[in-house]
N, C-alpha and C. Protein backbone atom coordinates (compact mmCIF):
# COMPACT_ATOMS: atom_id res chain seq x y z
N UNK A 1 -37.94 90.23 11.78
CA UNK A 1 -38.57 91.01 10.73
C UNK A 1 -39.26 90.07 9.76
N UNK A 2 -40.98 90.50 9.75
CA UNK A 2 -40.83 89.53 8.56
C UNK A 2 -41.45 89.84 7.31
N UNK A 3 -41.06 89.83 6.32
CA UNK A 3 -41.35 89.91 4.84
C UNK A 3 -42.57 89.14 4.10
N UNK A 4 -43.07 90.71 3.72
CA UNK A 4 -44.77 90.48 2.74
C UNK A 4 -45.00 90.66 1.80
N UNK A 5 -43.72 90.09 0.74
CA UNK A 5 -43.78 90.39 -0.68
C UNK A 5 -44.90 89.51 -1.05
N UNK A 6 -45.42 90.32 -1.41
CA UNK A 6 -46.96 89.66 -2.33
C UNK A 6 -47.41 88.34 -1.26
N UNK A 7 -47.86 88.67 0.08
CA UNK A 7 -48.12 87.20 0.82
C UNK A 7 -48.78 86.16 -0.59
N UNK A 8 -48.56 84.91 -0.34
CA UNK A 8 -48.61 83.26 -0.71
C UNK A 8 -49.57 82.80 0.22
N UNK A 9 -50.59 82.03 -0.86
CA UNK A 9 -51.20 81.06 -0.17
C UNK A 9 -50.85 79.86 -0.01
N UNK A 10 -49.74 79.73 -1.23
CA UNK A 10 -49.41 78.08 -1.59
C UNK A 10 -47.98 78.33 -2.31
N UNK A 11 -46.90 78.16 -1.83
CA UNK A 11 -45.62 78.00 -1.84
C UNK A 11 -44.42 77.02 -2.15
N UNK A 12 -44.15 76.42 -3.11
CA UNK A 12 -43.04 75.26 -3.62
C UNK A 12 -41.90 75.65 -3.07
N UNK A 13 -41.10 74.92 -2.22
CA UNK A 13 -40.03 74.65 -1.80
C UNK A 13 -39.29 73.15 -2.09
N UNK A 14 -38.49 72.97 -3.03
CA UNK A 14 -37.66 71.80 -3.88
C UNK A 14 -36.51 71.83 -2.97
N UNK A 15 -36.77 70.58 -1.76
CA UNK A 15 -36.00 70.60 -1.11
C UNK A 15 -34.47 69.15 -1.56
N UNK A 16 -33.01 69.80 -1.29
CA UNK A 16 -32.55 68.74 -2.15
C UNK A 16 -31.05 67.96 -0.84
N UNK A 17 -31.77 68.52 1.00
CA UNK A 17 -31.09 68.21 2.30
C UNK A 17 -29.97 68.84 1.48
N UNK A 18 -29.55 69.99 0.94
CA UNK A 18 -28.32 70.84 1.25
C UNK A 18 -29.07 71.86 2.34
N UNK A 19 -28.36 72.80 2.81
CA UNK A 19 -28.15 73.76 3.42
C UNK A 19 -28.93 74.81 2.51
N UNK A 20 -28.29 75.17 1.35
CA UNK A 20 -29.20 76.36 0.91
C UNK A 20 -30.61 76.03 0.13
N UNK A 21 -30.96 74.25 0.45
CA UNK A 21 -32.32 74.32 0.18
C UNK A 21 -33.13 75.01 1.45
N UNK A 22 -32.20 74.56 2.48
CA UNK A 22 -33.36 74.64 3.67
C UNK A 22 -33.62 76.26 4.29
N UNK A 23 -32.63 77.03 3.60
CA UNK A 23 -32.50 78.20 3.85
C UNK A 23 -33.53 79.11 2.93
N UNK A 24 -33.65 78.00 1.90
CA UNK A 24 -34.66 78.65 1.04
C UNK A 24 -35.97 78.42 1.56
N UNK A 25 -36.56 77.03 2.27
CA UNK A 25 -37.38 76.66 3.24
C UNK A 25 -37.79 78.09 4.07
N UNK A 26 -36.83 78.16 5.07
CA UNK A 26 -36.83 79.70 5.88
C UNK A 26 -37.66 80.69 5.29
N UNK A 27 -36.62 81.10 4.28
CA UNK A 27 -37.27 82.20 3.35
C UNK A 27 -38.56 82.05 3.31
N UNK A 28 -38.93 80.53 2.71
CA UNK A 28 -40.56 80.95 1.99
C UNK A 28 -41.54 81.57 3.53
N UNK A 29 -40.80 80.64 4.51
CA UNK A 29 -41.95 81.03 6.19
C UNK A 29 -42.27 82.36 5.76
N UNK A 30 -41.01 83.33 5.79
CA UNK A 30 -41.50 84.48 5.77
C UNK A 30 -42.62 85.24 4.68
N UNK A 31 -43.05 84.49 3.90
CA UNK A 31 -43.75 85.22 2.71
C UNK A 31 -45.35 84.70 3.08
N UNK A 32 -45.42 83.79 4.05
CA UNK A 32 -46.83 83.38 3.92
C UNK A 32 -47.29 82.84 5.50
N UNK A 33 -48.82 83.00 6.07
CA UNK A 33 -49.26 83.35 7.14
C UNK A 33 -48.71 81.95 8.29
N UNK A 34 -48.89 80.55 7.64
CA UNK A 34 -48.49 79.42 8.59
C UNK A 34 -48.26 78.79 7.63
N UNK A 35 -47.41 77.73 8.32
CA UNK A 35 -46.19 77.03 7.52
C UNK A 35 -47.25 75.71 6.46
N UNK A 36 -48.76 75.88 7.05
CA UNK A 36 -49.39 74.85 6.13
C UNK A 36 -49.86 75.59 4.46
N UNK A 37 -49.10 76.70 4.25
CA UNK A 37 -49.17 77.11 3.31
C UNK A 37 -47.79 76.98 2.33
N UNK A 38 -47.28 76.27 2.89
CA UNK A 38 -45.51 75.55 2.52
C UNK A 38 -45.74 74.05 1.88
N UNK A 39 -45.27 73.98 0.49
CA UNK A 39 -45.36 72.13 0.05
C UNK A 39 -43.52 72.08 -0.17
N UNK A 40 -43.42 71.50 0.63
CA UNK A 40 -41.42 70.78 0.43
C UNK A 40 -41.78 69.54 -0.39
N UNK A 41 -41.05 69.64 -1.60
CA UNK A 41 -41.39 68.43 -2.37
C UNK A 41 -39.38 67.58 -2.79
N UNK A 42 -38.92 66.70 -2.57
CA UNK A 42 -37.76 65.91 -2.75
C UNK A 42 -38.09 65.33 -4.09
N UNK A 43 -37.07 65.39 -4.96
CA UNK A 43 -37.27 64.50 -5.87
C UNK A 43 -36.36 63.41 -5.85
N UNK A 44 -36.26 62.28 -6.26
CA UNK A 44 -35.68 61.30 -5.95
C UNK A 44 -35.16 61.02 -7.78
N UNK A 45 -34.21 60.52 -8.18
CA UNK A 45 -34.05 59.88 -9.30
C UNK A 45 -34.58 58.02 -9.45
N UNK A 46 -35.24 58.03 -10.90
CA UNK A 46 -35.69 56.78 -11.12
C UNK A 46 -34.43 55.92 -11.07
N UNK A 47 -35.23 55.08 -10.27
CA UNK A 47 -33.92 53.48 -10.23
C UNK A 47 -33.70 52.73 -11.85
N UNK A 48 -32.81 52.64 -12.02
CA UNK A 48 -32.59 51.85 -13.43
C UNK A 48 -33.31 50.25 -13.06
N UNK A 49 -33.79 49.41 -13.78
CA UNK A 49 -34.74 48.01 -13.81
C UNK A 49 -32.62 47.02 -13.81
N UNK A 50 -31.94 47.54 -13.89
CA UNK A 50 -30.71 46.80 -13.64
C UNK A 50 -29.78 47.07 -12.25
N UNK A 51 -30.46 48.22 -11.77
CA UNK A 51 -29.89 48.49 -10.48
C UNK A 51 -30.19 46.65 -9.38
N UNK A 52 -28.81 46.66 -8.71
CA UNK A 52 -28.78 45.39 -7.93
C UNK A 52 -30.04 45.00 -6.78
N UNK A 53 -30.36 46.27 -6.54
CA UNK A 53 -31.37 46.13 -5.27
C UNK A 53 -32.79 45.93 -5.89
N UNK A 54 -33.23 46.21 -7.10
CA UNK A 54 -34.22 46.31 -8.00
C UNK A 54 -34.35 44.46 -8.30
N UNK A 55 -33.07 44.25 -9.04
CA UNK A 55 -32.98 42.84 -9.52
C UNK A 55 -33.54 41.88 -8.25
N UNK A 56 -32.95 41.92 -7.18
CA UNK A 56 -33.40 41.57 -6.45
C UNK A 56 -34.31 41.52 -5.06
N UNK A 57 -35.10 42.72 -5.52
CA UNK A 57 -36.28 43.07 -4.83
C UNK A 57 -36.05 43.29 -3.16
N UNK A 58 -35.06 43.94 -3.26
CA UNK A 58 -34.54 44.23 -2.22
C UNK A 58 -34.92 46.04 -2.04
N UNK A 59 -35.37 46.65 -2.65
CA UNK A 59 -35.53 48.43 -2.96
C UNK A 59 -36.58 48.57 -4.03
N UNK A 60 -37.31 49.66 -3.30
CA UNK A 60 -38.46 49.61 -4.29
C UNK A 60 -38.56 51.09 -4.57
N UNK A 61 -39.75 51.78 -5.14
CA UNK A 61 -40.01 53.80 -5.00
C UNK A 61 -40.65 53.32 -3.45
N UNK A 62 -41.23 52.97 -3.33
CA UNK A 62 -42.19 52.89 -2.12
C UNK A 62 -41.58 53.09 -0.39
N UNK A 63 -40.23 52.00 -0.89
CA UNK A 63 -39.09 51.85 0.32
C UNK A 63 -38.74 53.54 0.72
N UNK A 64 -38.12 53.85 -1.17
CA UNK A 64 -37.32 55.00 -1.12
C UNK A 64 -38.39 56.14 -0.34
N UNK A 65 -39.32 56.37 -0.95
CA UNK A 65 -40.35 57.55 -0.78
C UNK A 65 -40.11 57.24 0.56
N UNK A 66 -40.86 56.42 1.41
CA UNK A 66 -40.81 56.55 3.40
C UNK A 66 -39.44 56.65 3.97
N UNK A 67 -38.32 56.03 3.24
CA UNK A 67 -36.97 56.85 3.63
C UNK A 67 -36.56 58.35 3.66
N UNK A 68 -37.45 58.66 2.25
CA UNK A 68 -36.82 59.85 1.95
C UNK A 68 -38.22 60.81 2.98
N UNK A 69 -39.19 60.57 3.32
CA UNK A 69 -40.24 61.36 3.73
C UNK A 69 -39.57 61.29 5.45
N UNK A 70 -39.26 60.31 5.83
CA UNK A 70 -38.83 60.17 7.15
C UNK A 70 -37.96 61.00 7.39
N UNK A 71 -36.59 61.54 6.61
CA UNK A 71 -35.77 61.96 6.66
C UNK A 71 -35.83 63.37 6.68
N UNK A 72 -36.98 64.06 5.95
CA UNK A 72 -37.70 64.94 5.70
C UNK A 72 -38.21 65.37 6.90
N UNK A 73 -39.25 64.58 7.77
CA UNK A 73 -39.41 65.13 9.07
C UNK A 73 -38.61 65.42 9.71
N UNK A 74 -37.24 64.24 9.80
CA UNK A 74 -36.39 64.42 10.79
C UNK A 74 -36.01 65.98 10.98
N UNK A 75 -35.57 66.29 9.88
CA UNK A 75 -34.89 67.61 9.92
C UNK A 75 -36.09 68.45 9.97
N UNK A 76 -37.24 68.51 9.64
CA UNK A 76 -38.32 69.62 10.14
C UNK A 76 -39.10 69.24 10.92
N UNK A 77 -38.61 68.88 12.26
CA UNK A 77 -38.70 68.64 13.40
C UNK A 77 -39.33 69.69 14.28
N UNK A 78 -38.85 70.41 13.88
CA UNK A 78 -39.06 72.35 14.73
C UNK A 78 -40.54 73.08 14.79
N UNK A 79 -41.15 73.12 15.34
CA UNK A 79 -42.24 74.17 15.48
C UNK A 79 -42.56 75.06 14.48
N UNK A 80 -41.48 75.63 13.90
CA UNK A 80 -41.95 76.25 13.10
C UNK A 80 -42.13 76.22 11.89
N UNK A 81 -41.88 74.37 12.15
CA UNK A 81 -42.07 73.99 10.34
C UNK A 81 -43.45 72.65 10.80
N UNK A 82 -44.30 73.06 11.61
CA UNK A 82 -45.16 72.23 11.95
C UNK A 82 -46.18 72.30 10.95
N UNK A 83 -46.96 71.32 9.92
CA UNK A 83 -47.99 71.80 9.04
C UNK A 83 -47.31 72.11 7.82
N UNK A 84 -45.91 72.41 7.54
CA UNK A 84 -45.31 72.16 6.16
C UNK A 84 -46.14 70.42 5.69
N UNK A 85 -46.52 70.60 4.40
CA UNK A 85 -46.81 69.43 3.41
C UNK A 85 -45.81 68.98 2.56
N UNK A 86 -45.30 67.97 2.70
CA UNK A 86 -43.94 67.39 2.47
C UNK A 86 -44.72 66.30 1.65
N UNK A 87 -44.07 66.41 0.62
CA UNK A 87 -44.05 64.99 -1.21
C UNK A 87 -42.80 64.80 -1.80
N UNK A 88 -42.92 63.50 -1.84
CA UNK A 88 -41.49 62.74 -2.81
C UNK A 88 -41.74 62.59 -4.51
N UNK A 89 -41.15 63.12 -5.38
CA UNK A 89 -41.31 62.46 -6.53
C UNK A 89 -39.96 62.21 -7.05
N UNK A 90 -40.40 61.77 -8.16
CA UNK A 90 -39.24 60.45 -8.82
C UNK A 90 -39.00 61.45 -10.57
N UNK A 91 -37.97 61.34 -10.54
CA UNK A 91 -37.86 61.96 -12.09
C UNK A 91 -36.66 62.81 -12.08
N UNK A 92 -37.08 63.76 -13.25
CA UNK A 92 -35.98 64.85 -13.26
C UNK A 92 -36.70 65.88 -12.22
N UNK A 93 -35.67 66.30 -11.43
CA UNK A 93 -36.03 67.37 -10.20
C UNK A 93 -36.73 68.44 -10.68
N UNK A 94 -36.05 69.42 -12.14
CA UNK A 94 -37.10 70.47 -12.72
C UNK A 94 -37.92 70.19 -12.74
N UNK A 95 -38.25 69.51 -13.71
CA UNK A 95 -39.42 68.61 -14.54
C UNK A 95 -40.34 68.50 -13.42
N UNK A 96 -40.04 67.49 -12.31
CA UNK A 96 -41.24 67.30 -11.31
C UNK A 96 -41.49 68.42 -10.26
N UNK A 97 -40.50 69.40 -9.93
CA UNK A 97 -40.89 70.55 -9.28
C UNK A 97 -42.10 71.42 -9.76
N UNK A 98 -41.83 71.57 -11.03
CA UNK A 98 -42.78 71.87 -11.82
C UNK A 98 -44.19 71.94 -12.02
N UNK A 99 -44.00 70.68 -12.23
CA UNK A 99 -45.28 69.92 -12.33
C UNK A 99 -46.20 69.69 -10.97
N UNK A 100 -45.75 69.75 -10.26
CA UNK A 100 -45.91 69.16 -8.58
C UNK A 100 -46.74 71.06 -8.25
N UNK A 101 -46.27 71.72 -9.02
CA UNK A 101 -46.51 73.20 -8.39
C UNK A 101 -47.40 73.69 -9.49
N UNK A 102 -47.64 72.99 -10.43
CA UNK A 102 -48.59 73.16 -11.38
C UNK A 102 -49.93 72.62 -11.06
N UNK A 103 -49.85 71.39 -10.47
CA UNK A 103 -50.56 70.50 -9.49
C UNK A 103 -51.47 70.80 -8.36
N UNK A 104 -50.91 71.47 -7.73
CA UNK A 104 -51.23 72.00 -6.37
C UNK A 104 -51.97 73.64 -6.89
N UNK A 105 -51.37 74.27 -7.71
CA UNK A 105 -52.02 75.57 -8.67
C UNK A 105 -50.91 76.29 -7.25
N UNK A 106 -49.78 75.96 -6.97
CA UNK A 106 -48.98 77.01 -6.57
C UNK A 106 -48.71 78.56 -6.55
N UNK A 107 -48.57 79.66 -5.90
CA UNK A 107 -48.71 80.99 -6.65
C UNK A 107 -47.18 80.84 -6.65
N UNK A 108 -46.22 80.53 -5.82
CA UNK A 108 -45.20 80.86 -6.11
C UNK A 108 -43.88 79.48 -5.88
N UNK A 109 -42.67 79.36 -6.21
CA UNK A 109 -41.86 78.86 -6.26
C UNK A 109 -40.50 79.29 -5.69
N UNK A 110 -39.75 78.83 -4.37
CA UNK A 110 -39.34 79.86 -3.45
C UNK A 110 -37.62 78.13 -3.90
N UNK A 111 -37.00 78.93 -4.13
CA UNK A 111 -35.23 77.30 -4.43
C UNK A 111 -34.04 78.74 -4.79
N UNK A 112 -32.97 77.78 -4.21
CA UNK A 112 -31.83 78.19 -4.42
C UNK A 112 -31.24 77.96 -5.30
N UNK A 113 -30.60 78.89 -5.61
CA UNK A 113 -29.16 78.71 -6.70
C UNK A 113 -28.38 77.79 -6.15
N UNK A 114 -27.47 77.04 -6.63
CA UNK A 114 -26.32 76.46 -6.04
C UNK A 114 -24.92 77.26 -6.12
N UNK A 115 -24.90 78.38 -7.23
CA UNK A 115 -23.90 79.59 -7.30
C UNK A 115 -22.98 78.92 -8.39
N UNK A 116 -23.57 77.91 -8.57
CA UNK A 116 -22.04 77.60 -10.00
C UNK A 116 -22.06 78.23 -11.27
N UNK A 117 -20.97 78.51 -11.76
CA UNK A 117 -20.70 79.36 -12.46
C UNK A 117 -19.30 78.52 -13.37
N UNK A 118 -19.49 79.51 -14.70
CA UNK A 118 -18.67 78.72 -15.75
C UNK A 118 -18.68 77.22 -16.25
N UNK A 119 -17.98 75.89 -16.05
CA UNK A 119 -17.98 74.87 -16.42
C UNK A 119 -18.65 74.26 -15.62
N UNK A 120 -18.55 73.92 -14.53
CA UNK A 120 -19.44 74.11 -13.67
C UNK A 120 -20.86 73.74 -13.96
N UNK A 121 -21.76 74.84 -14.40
CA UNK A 121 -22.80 75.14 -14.84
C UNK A 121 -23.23 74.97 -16.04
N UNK A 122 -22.04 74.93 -16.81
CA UNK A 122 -22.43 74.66 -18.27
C UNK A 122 -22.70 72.45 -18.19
N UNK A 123 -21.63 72.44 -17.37
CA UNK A 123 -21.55 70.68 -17.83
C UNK A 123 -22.79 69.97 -17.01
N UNK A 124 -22.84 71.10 -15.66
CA UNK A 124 -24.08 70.17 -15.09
C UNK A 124 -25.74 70.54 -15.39
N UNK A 125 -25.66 72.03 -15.80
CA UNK A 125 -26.41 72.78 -15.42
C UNK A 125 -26.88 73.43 -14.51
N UNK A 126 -28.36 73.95 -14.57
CA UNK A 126 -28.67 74.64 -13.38
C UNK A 126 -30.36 74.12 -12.96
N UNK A 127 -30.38 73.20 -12.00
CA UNK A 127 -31.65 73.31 -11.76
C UNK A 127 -32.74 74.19 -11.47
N UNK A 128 -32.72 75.27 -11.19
CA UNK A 128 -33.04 76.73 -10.89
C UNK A 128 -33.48 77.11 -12.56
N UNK A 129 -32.59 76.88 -12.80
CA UNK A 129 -32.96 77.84 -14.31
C UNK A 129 -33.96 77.13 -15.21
N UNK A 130 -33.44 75.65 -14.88
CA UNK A 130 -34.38 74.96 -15.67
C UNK A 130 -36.41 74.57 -14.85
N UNK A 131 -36.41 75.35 -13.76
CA UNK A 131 -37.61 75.10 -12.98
C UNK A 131 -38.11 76.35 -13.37
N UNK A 132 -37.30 77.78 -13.93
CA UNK A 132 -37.89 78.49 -14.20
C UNK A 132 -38.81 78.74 -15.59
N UNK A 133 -37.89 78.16 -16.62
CA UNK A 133 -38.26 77.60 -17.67
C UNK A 133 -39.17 76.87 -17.68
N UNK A 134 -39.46 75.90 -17.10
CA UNK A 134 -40.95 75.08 -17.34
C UNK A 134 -42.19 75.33 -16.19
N UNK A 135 -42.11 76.52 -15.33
CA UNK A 135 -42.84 76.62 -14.37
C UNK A 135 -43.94 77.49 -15.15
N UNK A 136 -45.52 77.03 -14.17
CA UNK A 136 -46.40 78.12 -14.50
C UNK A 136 -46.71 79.02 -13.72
N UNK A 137 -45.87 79.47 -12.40
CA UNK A 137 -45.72 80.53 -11.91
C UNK A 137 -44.83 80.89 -11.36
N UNK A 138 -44.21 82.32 -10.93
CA UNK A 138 -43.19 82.95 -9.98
C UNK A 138 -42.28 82.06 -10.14
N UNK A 139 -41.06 82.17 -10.33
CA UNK A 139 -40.21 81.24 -9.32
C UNK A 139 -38.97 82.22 -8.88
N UNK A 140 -38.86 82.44 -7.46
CA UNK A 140 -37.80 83.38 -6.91
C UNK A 140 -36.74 82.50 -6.74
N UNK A 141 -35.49 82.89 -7.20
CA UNK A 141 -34.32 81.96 -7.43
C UNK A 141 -33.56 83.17 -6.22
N UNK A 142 -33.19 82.05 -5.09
CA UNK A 142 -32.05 82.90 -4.10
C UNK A 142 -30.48 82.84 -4.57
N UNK A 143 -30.00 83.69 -4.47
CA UNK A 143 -28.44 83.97 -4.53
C UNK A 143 -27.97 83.41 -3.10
N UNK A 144 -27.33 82.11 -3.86
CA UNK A 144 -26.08 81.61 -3.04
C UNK A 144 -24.67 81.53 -3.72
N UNK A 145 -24.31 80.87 -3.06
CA UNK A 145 -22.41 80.62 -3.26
C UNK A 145 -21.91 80.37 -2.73
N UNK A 146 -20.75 79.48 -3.28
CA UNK A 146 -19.76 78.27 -2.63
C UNK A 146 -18.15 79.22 -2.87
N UNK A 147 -18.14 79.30 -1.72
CA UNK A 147 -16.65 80.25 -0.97
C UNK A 147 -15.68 79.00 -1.30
C-alpha cells in the first residue's frame, strides 16, 4: 500500500543508524515518486582540538565524513534506496537537520521520536522537538517506543 499524503518532491530524513531512523527512511519512500527525491543527512558531533586523534593528526571531519558516508551506503544497499542523496554534517543534529533542509528548500521533514519520556527527556531532550522548532517546513515526527 502506498501513501500520498501531500506527495514530496524533496524529503529530509536525519538518519542517526538506529532502527527507528531507518524506519523513518521507509516511511518517507512512501510519500514521494523515487527515492532521488529522499536527502538522508548524518550528523556527526564536532571533535574537540584536544581530542587524542586530532592532537595527533591521526582523525580528521574529512576521515570521519567518508567513514560515516560509507557506512551509510552500506546499509542502503537495497534497490529501493537506489538514488537516495546521502550528506554528513558536523554540529548539533537539530541545528544542522535544519539547516541542511532549509538548504536544499525541503517541503518536508520525515524523523523519529525516540519515545522517551519523563527524565529521560527532560535531561537529554528531544531531538525531534527541537528540529521542529527551528525548521522551515513540515516536520512529521513518528511515534516510536522503547518496550
Amino acid at each position: 500500500m502506498t501513501t500520498r499524503w501531500l506527495p514530496k518532491k524533496c524529503i529530509v530524513v536525519p538518519l542517526d543508524f538506529s532502527d527507528f531512523s531507518f524506519a523513518a527512511l521507509e516511511q518517507a519512500l512512501e510519500f514521494v515518486d523515487s527515492p532521488e527525491s529522499i536527502h538522508a543527512v548524518h550528523v556527526l558531533p564536532r571533535l574537540s582540538p584536544m581530542e587524542p586523534g586530532v592532537i595527533w593528526g591521526t582523525i580528521d571531519d574529512e576521515s570521519r565524513r567518508e567513514h560515516a558516508i560509507q557506512a551509510l551506503k552500506d546499509r542502503l544497499s537495497g534497490q529501493e534506496f537506489h538514488g537516495i542523496t546521502m550528506d554528513i554534517r558536523f554540529g548539533d543534529p537539530a541545528r544542522q537537520v535544519a539547516r541542511y533542509a532549509e538548504e536544499i528548500r525541503a517541503d518536508l521533514i520525515v524523523v523519529p521520536s525516540h519515545g522517551r519520556t519523563g527524565a529521560s527527556h527532560v535531561l537529554i531532550g528531544s531531538t525531534a522537538e527541537r528540529i521542529v522548532r527551528n525548521s522551515h517546513c513540515p516536520v512529521l515526527v513518528l511515534r516510536n517506543s522503547y518496550r
